[in-house]
Protein backbone atom coordinates (compact mmCIF):
# COMPACT_ATOMS: atom_id res chain seq x y z
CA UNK A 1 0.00 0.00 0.00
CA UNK A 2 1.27 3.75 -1.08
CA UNK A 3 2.08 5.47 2.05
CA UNK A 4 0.75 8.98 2.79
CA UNK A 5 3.09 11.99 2.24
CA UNK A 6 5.13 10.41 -0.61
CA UNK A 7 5.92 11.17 -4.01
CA UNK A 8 4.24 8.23 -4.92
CA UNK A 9 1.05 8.74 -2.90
CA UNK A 10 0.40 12.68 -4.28
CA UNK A 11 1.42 11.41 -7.90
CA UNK A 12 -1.10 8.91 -7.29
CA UNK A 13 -4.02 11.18 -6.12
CA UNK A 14 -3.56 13.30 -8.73
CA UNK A 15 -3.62 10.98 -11.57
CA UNK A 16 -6.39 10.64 -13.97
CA UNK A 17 -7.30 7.01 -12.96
CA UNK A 18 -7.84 7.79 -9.45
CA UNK A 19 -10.43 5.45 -8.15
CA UNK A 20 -13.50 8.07 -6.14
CA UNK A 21 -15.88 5.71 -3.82
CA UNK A 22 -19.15 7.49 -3.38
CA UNK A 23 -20.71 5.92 -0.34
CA UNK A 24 -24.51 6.57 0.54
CA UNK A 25 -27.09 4.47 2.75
CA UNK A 26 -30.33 4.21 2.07
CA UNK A 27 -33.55 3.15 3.41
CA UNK A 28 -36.96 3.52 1.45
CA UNK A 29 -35.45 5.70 -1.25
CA UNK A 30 -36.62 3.75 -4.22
CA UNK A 31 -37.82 7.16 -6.46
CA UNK A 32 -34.50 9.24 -5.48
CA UNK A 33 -32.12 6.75 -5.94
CA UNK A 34 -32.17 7.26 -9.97
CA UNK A 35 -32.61 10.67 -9.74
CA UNK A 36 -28.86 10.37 -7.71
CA UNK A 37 -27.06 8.41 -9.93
CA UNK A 38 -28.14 11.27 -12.84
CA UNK A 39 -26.48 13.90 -11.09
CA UNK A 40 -23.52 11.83 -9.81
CA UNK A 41 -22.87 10.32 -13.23
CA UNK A 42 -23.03 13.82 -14.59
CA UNK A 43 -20.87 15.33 -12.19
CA UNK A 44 -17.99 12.40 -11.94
CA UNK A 45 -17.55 11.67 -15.79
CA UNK A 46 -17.13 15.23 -16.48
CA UNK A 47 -14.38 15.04 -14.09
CA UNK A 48 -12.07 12.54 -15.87
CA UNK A 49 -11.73 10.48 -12.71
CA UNK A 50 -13.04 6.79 -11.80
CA UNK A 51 -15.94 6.03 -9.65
CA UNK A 52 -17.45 3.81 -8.05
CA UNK A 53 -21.05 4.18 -6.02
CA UNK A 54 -21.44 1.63 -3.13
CA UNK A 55 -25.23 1.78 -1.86
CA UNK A 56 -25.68 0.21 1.66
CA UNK A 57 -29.66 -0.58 1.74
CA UNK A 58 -30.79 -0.82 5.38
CA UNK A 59 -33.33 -3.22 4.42
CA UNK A 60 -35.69 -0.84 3.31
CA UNK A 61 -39.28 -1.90 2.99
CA UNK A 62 -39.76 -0.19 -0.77
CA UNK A 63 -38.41 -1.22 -3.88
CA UNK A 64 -34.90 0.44 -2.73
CA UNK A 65 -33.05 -3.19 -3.43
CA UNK A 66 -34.37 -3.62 -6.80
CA UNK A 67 -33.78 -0.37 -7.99
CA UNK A 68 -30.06 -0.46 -6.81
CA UNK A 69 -30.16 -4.01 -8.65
CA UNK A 70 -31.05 -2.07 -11.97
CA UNK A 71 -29.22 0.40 -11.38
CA UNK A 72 -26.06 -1.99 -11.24
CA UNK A 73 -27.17 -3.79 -14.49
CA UNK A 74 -26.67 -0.87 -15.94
CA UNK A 75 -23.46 0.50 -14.96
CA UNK A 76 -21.15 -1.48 -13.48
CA UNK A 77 -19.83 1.11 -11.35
CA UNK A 78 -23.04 0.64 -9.14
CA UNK A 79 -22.92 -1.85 -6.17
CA UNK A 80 -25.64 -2.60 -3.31
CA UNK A 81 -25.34 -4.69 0.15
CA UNK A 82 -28.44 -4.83 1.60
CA UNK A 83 -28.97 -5.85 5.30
CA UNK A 84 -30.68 -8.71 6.92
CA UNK A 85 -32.71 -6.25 8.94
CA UNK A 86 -32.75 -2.05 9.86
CA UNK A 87 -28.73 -1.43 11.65
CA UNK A 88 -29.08 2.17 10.75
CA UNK A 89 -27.32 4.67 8.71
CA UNK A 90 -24.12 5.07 10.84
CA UNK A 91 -23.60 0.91 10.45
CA UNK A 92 -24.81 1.68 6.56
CA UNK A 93 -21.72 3.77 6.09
CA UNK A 94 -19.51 1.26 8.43
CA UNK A 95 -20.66 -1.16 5.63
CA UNK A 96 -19.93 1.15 2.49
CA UNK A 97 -16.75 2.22 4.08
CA UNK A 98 -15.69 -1.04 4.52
CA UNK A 99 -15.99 -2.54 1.25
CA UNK A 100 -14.70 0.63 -0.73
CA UNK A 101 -12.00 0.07 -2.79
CA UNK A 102 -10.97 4.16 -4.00
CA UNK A 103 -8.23 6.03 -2.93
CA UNK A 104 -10.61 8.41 -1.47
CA UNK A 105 -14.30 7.89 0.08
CA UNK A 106 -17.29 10.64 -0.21
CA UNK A 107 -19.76 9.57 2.46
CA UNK A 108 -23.69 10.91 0.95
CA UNK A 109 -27.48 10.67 1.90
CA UNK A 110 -29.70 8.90 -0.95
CA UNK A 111 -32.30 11.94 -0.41
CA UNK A 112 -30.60 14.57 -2.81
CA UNK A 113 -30.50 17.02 0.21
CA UNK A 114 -26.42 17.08 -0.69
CA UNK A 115 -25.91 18.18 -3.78
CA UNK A 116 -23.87 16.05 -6.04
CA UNK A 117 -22.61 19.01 -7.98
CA UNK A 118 -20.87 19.90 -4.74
CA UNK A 119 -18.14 16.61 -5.32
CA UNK A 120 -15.47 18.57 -7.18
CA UNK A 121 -14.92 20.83 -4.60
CA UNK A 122 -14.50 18.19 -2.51
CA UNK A 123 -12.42 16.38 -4.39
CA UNK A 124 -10.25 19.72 -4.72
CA UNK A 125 -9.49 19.67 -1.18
CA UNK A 126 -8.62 16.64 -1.08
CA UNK A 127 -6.02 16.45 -4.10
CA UNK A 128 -4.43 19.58 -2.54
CA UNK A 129 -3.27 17.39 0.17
CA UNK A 130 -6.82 17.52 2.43
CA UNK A 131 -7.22 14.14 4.14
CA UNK A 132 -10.84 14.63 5.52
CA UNK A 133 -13.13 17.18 4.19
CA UNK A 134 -16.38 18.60 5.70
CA UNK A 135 -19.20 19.67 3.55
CA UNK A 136 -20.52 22.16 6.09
CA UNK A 137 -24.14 23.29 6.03
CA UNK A 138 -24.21 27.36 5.66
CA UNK A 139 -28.36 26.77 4.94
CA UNK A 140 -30.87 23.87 5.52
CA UNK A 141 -34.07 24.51 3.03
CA UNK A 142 -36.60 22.92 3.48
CA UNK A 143 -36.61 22.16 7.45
CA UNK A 144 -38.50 23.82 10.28
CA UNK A 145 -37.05 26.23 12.96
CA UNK A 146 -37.59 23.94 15.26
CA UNK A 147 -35.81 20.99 14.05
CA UNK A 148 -32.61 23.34 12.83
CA UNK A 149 -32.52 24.49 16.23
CA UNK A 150 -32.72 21.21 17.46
CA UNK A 151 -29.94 20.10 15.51
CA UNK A 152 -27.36 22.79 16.28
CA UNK A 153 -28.46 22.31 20.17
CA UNK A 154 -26.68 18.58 19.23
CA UNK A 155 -23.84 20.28 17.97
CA UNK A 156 -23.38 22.81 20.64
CA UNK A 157 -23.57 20.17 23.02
CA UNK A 158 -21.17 17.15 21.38
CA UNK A 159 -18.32 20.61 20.94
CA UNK A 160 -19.22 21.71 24.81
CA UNK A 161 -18.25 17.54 25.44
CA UNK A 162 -15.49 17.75 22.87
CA UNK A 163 -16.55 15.08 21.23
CA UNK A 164 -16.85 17.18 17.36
CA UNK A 165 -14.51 20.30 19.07
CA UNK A 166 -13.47 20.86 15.61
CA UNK A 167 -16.76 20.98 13.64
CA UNK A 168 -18.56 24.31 13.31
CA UNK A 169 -22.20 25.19 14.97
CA UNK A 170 -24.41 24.00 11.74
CA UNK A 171 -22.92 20.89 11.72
CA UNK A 172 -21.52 18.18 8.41
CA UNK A 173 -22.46 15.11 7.89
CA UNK A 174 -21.45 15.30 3.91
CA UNK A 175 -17.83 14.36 3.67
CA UNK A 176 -15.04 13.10 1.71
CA UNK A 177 -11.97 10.71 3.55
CA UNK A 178 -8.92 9.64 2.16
CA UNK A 179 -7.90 6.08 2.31
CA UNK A 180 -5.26 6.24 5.01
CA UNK A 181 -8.44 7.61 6.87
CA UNK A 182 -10.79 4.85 5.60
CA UNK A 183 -8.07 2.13 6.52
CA UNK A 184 -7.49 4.17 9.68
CA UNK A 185 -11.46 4.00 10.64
CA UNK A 186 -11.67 0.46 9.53
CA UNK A 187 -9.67 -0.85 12.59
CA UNK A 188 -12.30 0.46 14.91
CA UNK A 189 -14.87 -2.17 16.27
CA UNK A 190 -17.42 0.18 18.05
CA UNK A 191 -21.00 -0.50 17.52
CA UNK A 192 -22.91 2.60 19.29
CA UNK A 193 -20.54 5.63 18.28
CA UNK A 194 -21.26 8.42 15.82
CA UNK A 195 -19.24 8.12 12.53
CA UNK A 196 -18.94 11.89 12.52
CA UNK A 197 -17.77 12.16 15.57
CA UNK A 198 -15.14 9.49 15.30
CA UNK A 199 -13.45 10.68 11.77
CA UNK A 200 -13.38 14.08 13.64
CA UNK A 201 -11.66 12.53 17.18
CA UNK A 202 -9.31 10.46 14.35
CA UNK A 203 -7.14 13.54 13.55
CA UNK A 204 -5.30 13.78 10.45
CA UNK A 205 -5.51 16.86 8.23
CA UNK A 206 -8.67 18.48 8.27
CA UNK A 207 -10.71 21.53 6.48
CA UNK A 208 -13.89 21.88 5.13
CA UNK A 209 -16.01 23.85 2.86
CA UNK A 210 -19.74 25.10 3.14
CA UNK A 211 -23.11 24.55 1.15
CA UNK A 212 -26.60 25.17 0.94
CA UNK A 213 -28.28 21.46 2.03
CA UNK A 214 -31.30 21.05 -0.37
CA UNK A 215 -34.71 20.35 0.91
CA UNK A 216 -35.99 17.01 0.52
CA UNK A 217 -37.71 16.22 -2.50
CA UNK A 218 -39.78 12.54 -2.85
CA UNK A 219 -40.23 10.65 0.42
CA UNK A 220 -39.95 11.32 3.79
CA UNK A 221 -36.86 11.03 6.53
CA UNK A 222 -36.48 8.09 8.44
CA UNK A 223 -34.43 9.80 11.08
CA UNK A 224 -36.86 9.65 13.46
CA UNK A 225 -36.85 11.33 17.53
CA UNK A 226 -35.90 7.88 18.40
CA UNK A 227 -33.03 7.49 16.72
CA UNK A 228 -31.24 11.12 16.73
CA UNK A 229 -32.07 10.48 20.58
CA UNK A 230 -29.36 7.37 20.37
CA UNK A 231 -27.05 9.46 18.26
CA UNK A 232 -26.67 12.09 21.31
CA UNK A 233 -26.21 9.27 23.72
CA UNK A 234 -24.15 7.32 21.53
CA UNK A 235 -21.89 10.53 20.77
CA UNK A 236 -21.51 11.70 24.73
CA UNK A 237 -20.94 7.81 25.93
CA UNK A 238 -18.63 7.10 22.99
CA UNK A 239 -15.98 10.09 23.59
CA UNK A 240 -16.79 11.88 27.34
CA UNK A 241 -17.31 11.10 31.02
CA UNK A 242 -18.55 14.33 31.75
CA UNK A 243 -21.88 12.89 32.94
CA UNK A 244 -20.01 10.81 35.14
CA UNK A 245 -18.03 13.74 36.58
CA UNK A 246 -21.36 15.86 36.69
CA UNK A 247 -23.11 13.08 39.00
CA UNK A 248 -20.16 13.33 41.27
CA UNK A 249 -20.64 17.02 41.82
CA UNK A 250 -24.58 16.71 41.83
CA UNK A 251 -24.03 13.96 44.49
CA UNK A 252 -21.67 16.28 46.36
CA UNK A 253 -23.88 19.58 46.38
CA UNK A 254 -27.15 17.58 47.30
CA UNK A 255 -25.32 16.44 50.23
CA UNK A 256 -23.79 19.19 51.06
CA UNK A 257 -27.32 21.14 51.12
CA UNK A 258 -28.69 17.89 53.27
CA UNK A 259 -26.19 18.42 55.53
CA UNK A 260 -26.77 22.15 55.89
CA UNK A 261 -30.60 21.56 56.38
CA UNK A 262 -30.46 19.02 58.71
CA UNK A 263 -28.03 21.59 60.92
CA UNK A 264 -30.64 24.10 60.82
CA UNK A 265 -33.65 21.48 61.71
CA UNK A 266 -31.22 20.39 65.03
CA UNK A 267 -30.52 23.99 65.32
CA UNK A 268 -34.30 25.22 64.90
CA UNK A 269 -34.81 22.11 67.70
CA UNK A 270 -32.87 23.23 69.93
CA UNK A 271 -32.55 26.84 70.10
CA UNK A 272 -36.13 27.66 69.42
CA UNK A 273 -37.89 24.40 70.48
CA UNK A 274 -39.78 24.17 67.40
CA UNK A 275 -38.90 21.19 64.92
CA UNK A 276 -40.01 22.08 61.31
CA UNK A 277 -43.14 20.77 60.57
CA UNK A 278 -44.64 20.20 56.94
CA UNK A 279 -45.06 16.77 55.02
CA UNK A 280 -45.32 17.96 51.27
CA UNK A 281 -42.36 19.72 52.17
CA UNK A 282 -40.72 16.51 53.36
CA UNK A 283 -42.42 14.81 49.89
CA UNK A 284 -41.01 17.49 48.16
CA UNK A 285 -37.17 17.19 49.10
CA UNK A 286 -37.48 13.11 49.17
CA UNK A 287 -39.36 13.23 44.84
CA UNK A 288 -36.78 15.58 43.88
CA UNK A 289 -33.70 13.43 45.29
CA UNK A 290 -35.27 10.33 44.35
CA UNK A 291 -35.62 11.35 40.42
CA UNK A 292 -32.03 12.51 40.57
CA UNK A 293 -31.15 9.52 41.78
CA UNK A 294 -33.24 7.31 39.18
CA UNK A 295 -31.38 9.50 36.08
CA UNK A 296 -28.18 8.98 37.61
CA UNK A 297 -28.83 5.11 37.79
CA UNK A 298 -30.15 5.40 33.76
CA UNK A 299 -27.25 7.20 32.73
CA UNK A 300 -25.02 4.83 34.63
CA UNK A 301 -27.10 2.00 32.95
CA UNK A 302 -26.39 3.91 29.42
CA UNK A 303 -22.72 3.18 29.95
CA UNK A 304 -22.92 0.01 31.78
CA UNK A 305 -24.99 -1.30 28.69
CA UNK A 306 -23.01 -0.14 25.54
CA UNK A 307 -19.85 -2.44 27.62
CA UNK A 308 -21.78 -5.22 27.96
CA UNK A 309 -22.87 -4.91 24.25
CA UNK A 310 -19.33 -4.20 22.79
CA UNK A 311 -17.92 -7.17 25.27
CA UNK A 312 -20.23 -9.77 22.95
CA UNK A 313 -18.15 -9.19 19.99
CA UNK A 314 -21.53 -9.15 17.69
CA UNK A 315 -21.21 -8.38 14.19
CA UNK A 316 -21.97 -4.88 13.22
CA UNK A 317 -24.03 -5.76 10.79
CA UNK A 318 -25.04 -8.88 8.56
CA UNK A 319 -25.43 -8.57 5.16
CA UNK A 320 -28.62 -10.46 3.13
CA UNK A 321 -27.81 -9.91 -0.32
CA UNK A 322 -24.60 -8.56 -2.28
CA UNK A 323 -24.52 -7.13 -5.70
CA UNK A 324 -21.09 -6.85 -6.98
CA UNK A 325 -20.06 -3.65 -9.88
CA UNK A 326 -17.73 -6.30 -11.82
CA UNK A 327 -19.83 -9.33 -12.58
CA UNK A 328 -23.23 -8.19 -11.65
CA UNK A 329 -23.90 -11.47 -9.32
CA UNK A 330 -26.47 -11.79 -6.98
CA UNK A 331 -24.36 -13.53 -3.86
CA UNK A 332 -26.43 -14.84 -0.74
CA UNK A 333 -26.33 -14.24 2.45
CA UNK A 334 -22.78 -12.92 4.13
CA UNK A 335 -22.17 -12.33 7.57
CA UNK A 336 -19.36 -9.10 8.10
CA UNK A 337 -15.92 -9.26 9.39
């Protein structure tokens, strides 16, 4: 393998057989999965440069599979894996990046919200010596205030825990990797992290470059409350104990204060002969240590969990069917490395 910061490896980048994986999961985009490969085969040829476009389907419940199965009959440079059940898109790109065989990887959603004609900037970056580059949203058409705000609350909060320090308010999750980075990545064995936050804890020679994310045109997201829920947890379990360190000093100032009330009940006692009365106030003070207590034991179960679950050694993911660009074989089912 050609070794970063050589001759060889720049000489290689910038040659006009370079080899540019296009990685995107998918799950129930059957109508803007053609609409994709338009744009991308547009873009790419016009760029002189090999492609390839690995599709992960996370056993979508359209016609997703089929279409990617078309799609690869009629250009080899399209390949599929589909799963033997819904992993989820950060496992989806796990997948794609693992079986990509460029010299560089560009990591894309399937819902046209990242605009292909976007790649050869990119790819600019990266030639001029760029080993990961962020496509960093400047606008988000097409989404509510609520939900943007929502989503740069996530960011605020995974820089606060320094888990994406590096990454700007708005957020990326559009991005191009070169293959030190893939190979780098595909040593890791973690099955609740955030992909984006990993890349960005990895290192290596960062920038990034900003864009206007498109509003969604056929279907609707499957990133539901549920599972951007599990993406915060996963990120602030994955790369901080902060909420660790934050129940120590909870646990320390509620004792303190017990400590301080109780001296003032004895005090009240004795000096005045008058013991506090009041049981809702007594409910009170034992409901609000109790829940404390209850979301200190979940988060400690959060943690205590994700060990136990990494400790099994279970595949990331299994794969049902595989479509290969070369011959165009249908393989059965494979289980991952």
């Amino acid at each position: 393998m050609v070794q970063p910061d050589t001759p060889e490896y720049q000489e290689r980048k910038e040659d006009r057989h370079t080899l540019i994986s296009i990685i995107t999961p998918a799950y129930n985009e059957a109508t803007n999965l053609p609409l994709l490969y338009e744009r991308l085969s547009n873009t790419l040829n016009g760029l002189g440069l090999e492609w390839e476009w690995v599709i992960v389907d996370d056993h979508s419940i359209d016609k997703t599979f089929p279409v990617i199965k078309d799609l690869s009959h009629h250009d080899p440079k399209v390949c599929g894996f589909r799963f033997s059940r819904n992993f989820g898109s950060h496992i989806a790109i796990t997948c794609g990046l693992n079986h990509a065989r460029g010299d560089c990887a560009i990591v894309m959603a399937a819902d046209l919200q990242d605009p292909p004609e976007e790649l050869p900037r990119l790819i600019t970056e990266w030639q001029q010596g760029a080993q990961v580059v962020w496509a960093v949203r400047a606008r988000r058409e097409g989404e509510s205030l609520s939900r943007q705000g929502l989503a740069r609350l996530y960011y605020v909060l995974m820089r606060r825990t320094g888990a994406l320090k590096d990454l700007p308010p708005t957020g990326a999750d559009f991005f191009l990797i070169d293959r030190c980075v893939i190979d780098a990545f595909n040593q890791f064995q973690e099955s609740h992290v955030s992909i984006f936050a990993l890349i960005n804890w990895m290192g290596f020679r960062q920038t990034s470059i900003s864009y206007s994310k498109q509003a969604r045109i056929y279907g609707r997201s499957g990133w539901n409350i549920e599972k951007k829920l599990k993406l915060v947890i996963d990120s602030v379990t994955s790369f901080t104990y902060m909420p660790l360190r934050l129940m120590v000093y909870i646990g320390f100032i509620v004792a303190l204060l017990g400590f301080l009330y109780a001296g003032f009940v004895i005090t009240n006692a004795l000096l005045c002969g008058s013991p506090i009365q009041g049981w809702s106030s007594l409910m009170v003070v034992i409901l609000v240590i109790g829940g404390v207590q209850m979301l200190m034991m979940g988060l400690l179960g959060e943690y205590l969990w994700r060990a136990l679950d990494e400790s099994r050694r279970r595949p990331r993911y299994l794969i049902e069917t595989t479509i290969h660009q070369q011959s165009d074989s249908v393989e059965g089912i494979q289980r991952a490395e």
